[in-house]
PDB file of N, CA and C in Angstrom:
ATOM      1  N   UNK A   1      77.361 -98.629-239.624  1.00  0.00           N
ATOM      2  CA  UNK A   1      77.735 -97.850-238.459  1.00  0.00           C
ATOM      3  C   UNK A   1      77.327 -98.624-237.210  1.00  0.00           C
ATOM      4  N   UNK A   2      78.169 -98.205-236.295  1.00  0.00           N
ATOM      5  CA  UNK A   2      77.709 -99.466-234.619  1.00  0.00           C
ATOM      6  C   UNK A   2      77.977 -98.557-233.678  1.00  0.00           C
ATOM      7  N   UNK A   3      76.877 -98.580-232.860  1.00  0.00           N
ATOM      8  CA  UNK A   3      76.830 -97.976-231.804  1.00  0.00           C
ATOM      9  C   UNK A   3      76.750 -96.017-232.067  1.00  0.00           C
ATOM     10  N   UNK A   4      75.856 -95.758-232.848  1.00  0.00           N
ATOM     11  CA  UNK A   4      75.547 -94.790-233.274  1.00  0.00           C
ATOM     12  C   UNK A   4      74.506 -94.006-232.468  1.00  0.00           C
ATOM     13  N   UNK A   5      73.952 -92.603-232.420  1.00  0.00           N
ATOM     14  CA  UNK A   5      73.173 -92.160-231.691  1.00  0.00           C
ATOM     15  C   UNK A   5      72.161 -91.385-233.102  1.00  0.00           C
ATOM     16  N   UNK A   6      72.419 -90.715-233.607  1.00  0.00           N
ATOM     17  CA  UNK A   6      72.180 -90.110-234.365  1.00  0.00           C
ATOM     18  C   UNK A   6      72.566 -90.239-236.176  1.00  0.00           C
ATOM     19  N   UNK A   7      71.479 -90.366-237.186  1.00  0.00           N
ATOM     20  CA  UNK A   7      72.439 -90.164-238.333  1.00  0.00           C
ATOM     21  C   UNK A   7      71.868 -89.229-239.494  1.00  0.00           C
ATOM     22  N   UNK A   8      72.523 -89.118-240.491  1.00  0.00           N
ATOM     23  CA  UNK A   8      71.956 -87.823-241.194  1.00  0.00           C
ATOM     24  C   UNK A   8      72.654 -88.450-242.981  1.00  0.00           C
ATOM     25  N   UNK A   9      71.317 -88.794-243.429  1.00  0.00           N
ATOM     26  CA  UNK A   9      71.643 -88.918-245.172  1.00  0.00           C
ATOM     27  C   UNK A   9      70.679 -88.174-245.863  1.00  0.00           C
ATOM     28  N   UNK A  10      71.444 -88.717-247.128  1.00  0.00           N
ATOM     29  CA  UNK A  10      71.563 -87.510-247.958  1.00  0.00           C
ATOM     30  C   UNK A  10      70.929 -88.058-249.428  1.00  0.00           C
ATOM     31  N   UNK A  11      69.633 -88.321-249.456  1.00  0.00           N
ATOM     32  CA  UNK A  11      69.271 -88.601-250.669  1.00  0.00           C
ATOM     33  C   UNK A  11      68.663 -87.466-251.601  1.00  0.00           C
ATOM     34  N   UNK A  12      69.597 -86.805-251.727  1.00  0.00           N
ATOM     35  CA  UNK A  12      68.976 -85.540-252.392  1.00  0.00           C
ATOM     36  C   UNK A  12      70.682 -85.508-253.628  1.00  0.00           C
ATOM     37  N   UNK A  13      70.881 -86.479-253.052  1.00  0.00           N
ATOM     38  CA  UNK A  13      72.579 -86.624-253.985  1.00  0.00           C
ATOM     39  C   UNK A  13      72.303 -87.246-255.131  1.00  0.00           C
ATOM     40  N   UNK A  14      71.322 -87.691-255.153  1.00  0.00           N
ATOM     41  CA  UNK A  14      70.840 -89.023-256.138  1.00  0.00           C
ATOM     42  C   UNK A  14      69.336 -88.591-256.945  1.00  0.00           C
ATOM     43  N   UNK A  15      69.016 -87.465-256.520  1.00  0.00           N
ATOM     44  CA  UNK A  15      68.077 -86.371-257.271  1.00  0.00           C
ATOM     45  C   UNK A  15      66.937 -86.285-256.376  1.00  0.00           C
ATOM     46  N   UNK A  16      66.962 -86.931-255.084  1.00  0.00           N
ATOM     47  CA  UNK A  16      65.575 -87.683-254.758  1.00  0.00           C
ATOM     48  C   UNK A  16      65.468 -86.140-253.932  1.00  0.00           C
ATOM     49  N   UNK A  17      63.798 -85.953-253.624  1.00  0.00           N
ATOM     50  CA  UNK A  17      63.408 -84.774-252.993  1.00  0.00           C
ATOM     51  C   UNK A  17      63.031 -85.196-251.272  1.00  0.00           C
ATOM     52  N   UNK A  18      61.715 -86.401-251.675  1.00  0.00           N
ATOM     53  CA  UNK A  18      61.699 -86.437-250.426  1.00  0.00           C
ATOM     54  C   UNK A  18      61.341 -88.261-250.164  1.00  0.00           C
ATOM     55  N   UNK A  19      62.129 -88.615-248.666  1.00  0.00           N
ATOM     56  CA  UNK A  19      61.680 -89.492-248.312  1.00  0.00           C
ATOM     57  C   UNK A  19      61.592 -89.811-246.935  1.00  0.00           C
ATOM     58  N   UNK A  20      61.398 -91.236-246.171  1.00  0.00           N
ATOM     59  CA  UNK A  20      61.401 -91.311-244.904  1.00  0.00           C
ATOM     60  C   UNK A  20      61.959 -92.407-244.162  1.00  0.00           C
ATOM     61  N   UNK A  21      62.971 -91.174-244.189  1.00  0.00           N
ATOM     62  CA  UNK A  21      64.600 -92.311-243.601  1.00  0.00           C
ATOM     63  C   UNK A  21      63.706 -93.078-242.472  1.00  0.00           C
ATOM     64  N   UNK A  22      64.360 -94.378-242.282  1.00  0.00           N
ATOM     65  CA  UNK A  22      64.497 -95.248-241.156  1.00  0.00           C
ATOM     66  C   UNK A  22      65.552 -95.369-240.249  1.00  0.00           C
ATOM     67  N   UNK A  23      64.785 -95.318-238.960  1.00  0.00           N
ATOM     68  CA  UNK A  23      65.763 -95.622-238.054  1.00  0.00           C
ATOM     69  C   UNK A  23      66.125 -96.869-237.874  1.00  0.00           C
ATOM     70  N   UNK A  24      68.006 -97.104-237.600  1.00  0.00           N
ATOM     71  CA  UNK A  24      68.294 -98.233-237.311  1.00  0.00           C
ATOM     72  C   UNK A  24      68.993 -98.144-236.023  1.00  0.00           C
ATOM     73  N   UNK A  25      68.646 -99.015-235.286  1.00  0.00           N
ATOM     74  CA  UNK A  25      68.345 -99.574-233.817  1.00  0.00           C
ATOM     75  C   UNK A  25      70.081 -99.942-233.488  1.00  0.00           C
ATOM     76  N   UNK A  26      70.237 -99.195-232.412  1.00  0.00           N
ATOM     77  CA  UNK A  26      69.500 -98.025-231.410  1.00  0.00           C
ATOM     78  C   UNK A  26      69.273 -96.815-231.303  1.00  0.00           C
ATOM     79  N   UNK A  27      69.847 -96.253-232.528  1.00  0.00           N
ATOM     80  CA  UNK A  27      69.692 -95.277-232.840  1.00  0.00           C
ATOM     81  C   UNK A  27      68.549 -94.236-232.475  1.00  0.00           C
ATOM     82  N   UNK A  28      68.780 -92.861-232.163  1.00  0.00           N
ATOM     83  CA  UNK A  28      67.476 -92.213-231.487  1.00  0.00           C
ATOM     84  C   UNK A  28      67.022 -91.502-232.891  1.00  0.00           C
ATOM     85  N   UNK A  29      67.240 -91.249-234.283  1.00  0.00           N
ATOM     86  CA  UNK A  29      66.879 -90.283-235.200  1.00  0.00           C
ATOM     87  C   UNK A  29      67.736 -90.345-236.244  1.00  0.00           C
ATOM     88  N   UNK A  30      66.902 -89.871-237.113  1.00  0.00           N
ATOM     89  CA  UNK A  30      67.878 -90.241-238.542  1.00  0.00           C
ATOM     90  C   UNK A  30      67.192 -88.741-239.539  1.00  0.00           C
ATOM     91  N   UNK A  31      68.546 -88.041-240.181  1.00  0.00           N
ATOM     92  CA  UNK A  31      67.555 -86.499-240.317  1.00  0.00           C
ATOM     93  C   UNK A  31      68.045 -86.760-241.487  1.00  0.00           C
ATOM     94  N   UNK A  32      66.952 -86.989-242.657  1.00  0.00           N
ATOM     95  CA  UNK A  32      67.523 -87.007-244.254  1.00  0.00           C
ATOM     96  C   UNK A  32      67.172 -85.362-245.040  1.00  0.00           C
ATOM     97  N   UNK A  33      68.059 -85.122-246.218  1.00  0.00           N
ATOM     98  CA  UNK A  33      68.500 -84.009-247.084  1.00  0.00           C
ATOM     99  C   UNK A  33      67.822 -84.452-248.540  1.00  0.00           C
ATOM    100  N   UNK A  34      66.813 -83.898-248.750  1.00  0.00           N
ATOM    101  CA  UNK A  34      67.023 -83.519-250.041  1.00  0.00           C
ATOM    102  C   UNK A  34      67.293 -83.021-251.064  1.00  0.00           C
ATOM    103  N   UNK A  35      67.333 -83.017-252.350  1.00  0.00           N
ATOM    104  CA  UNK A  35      67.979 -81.930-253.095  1.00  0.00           C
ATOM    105  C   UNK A  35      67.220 -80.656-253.043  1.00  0.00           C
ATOM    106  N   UNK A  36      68.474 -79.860-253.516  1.00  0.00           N
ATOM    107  CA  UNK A  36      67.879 -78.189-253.609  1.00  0.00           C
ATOM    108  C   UNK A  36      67.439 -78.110-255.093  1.00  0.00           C
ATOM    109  N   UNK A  37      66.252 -77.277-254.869  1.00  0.00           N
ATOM    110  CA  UNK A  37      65.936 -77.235-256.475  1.00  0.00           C
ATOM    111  C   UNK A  37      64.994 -75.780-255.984  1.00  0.00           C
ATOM    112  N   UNK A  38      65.453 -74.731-257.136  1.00  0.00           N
ATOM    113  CA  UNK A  38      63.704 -73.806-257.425  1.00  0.00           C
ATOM    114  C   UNK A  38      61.974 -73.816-257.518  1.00  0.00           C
ATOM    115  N   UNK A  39      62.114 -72.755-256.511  1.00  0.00           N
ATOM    116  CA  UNK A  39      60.343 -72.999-256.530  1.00  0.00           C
ATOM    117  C   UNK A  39      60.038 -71.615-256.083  1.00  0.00           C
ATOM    118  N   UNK A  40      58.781 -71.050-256.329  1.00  0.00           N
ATOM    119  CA  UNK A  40      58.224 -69.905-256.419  1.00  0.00           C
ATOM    120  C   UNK A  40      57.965 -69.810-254.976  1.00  0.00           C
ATOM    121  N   UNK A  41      58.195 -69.009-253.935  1.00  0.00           N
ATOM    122  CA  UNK A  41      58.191 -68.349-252.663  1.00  0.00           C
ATOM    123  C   UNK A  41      57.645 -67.346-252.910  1.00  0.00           C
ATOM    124  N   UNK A  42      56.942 -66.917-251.057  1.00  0.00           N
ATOM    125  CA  UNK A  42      56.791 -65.533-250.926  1.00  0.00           C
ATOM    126  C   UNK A  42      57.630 -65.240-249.655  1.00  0.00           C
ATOM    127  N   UNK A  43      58.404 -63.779-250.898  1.00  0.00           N
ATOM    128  CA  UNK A  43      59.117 -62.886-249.718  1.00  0.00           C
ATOM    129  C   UNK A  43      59.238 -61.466-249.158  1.00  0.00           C
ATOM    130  N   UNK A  44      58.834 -61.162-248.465  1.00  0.00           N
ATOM    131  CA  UNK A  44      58.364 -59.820-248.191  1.00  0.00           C
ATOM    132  C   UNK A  44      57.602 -59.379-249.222  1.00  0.00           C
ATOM    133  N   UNK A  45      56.449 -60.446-249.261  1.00  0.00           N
ATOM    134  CA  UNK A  45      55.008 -60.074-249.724  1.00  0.00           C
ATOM    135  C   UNK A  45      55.309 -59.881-251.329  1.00  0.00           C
ATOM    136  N   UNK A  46      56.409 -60.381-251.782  1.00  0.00           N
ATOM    137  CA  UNK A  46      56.652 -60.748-253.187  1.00  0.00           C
ATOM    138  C   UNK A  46      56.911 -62.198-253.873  1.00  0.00           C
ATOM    139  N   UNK A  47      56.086 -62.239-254.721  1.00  0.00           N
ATOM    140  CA  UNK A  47      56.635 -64.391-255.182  1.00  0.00           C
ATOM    141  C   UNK A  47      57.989 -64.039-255.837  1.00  0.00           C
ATOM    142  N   UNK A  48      59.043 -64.333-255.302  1.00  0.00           N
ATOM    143  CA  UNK A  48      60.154 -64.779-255.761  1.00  0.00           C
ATOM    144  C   UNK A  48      60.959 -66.093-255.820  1.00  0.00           C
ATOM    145  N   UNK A  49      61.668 -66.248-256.801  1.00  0.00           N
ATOM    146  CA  UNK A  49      62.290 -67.425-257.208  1.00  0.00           C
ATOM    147  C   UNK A  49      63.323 -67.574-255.795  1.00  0.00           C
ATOM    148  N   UNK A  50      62.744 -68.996-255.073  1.00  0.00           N
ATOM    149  CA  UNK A  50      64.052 -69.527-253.596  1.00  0.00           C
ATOM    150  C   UNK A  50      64.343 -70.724-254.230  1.00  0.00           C
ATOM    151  N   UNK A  51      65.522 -71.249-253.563  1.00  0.00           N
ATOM    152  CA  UNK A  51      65.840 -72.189-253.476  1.00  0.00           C
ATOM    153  C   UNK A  51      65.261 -73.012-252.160  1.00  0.00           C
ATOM    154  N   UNK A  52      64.909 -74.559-252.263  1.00  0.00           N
ATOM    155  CA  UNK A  52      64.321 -75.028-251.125  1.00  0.00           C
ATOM    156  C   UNK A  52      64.933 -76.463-250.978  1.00  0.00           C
ATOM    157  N   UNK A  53      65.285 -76.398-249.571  1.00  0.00           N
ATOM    158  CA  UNK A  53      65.879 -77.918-249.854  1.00  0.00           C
ATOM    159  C   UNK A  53      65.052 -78.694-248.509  1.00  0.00           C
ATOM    160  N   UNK A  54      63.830 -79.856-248.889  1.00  0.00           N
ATOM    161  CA  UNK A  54      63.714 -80.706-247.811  1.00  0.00           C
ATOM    162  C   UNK A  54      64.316 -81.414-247.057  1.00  0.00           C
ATOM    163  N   UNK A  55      63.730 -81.121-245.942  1.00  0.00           N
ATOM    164  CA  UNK A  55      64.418 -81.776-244.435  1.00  0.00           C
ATOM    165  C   UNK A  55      63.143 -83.540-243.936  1.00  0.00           C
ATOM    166  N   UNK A  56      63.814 -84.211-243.698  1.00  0.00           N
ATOM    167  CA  UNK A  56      63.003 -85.310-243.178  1.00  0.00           C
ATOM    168  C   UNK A  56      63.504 -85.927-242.011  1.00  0.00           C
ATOM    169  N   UNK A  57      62.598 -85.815-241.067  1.00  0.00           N
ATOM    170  CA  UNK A  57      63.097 -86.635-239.396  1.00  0.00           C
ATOM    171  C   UNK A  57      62.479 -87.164-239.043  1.00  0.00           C
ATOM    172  N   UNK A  58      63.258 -88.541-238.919  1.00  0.00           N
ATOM    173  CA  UNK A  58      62.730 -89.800-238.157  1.00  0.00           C
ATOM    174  C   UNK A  58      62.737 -89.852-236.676  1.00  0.00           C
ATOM    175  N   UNK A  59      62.411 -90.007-235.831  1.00  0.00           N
ATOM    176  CA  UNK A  59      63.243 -90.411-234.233  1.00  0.00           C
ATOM    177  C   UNK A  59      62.279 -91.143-233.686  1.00  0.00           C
ATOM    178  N   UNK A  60      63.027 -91.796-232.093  1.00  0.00           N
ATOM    179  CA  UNK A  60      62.175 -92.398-232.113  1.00  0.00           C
ATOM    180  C   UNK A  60      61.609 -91.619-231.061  1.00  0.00           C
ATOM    181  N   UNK A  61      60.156 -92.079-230.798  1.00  0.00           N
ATOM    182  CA  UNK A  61      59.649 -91.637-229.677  1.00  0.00           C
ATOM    183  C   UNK A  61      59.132 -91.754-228.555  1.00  0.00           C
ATOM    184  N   UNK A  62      59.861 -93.182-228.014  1.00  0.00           N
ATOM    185  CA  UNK A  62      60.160 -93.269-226.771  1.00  0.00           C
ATOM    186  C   UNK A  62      61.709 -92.880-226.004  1.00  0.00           C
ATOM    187  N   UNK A  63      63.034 -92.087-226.760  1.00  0.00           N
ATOM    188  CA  UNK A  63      63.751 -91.295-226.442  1.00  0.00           C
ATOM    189  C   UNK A  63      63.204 -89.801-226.506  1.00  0.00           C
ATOM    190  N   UNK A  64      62.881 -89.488-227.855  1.00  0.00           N
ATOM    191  CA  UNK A  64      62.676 -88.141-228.200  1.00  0.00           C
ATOM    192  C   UNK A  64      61.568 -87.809-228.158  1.00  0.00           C
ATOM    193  N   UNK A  65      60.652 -86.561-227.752  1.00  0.00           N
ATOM    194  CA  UNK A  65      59.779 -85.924-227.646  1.00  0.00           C
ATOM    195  C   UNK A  65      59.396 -85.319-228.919  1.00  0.00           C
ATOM    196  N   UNK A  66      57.951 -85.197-229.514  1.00  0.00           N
ATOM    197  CA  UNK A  66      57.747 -84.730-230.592  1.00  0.00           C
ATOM    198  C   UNK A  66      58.195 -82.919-230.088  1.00  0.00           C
ATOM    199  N   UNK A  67      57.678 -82.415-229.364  1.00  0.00           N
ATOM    200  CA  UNK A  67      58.502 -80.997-229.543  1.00  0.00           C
ATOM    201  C   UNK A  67      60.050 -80.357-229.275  1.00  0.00           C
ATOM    202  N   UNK A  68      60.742 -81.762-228.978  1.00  0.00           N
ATOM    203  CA  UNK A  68      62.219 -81.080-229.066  1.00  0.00           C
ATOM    204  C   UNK A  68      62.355 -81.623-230.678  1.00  0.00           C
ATOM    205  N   UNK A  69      62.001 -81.928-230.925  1.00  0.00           N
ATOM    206  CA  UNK A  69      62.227 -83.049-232.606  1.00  0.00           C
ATOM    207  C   UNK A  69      62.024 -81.362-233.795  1.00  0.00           C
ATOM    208  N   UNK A  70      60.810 -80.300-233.001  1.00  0.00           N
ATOM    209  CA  UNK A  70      59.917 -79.496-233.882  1.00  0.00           C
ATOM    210  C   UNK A  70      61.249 -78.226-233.423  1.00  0.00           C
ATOM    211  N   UNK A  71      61.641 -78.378-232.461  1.00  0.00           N
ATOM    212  CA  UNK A  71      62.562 -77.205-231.774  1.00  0.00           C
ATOM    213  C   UNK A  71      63.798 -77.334-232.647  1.00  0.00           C
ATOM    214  N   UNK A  72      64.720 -78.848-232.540  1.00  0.00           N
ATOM    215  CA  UNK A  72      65.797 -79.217-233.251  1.00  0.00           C
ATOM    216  C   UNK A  72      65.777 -79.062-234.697  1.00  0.00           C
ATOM    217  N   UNK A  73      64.923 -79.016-236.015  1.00  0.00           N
ATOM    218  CA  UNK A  73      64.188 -79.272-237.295  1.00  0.00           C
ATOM    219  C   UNK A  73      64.268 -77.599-237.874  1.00  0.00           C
ATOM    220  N   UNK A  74      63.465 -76.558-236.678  1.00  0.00           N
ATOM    221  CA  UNK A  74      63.575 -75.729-236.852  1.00  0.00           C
ATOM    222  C   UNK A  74      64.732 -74.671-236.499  1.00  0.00           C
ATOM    223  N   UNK A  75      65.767 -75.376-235.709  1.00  0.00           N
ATOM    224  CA  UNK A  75      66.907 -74.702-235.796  1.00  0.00           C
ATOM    225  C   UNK A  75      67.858 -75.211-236.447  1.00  0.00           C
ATOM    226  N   UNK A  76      67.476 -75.990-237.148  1.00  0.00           N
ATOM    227  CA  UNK A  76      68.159 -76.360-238.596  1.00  0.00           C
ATOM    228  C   UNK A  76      67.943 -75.718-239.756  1.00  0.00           C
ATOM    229  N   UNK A  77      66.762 -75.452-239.652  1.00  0.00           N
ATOM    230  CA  UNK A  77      66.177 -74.140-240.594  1.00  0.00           C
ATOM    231  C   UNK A  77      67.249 -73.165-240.723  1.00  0.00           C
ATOM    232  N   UNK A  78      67.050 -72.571-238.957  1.00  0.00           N
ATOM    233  CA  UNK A  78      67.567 -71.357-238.818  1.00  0.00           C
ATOM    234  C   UNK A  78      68.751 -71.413-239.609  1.00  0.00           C
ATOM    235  N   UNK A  79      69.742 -72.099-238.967  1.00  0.00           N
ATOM    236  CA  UNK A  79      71.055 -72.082-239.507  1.00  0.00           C
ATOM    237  C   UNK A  79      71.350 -72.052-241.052  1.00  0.00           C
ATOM    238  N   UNK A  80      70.355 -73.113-241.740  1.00  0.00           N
ATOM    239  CA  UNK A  80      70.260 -72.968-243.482  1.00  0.00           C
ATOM    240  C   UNK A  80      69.654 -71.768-243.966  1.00  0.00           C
ATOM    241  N   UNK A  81      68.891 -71.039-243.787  1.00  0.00           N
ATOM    242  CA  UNK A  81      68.701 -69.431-243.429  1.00  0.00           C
ATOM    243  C   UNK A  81      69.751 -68.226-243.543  1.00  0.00           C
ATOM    244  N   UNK A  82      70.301 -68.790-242.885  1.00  0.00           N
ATOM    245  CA  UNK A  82      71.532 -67.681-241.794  1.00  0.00           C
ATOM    246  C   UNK A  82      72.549 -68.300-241.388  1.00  0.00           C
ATOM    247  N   UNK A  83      73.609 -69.005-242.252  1.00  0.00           N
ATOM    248  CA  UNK A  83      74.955 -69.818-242.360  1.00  0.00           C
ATOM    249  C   UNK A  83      76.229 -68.768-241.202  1.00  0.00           C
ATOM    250  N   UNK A  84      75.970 -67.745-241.334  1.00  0.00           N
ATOM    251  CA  UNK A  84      76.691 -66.860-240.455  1.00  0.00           C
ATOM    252  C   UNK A  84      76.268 -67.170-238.879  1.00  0.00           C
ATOM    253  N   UNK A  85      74.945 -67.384-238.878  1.00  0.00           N
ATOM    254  CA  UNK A  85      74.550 -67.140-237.107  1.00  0.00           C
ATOM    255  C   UNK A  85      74.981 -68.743-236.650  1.00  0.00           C
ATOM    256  N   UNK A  86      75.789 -69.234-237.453  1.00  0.00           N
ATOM    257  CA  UNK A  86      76.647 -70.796-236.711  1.00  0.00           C
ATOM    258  C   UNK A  86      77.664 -70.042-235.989  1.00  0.00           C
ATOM    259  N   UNK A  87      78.206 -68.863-236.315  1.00  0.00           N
ATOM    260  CA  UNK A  87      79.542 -68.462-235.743  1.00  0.00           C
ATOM    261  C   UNK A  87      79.521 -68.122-234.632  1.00  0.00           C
ATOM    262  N   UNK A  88      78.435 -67.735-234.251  1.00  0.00           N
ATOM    263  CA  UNK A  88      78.134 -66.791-232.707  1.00  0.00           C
ATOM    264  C   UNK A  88      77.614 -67.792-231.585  1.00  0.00           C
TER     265      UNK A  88
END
């Protein structure tokens, strides 16, 4: 890729859970996927069986600020959460 700002892989295709993408230059961030797999949660104060899929972000940080990085990460959450609240 050339002249990129942002990129987003996906080693969770290949079974992997977690790792720590690198950024390639000039790039400001690189947000990797891991696979979804089961694990014991608590939800409304019950352990139930979730599905969980890790998130990993690189950026750098003389563009990006560690708390827009914690703001952006967690509204990625949101959205994997709540696939509907993309519509609004």
């Amino acid at each position: 890729m050339k002249d990129g700002t942002f990129t987003i892989t996906n080693f969770g295709s290949i079974g992997g859970l977690f790792a720590v993408p690198i950024i390639n230059y000039p790039q400001a961030g690189i947000l990797g996927i891991g696979r979804i797999h089961q694990k014991p949660i608590v939800k409304n104060n019950e352990i139930v069986i979730g599905n969980i899929m890790p998130l990993s972000l690189s950026v750098d940080h003389r563009i990006v600020d560690g708390g827009e990085t914690t703001r952006f990460i967690n509204e990625i959450k949101g959205y994997l959460e709540n696939p509907v609240s993309m519509l609004f």
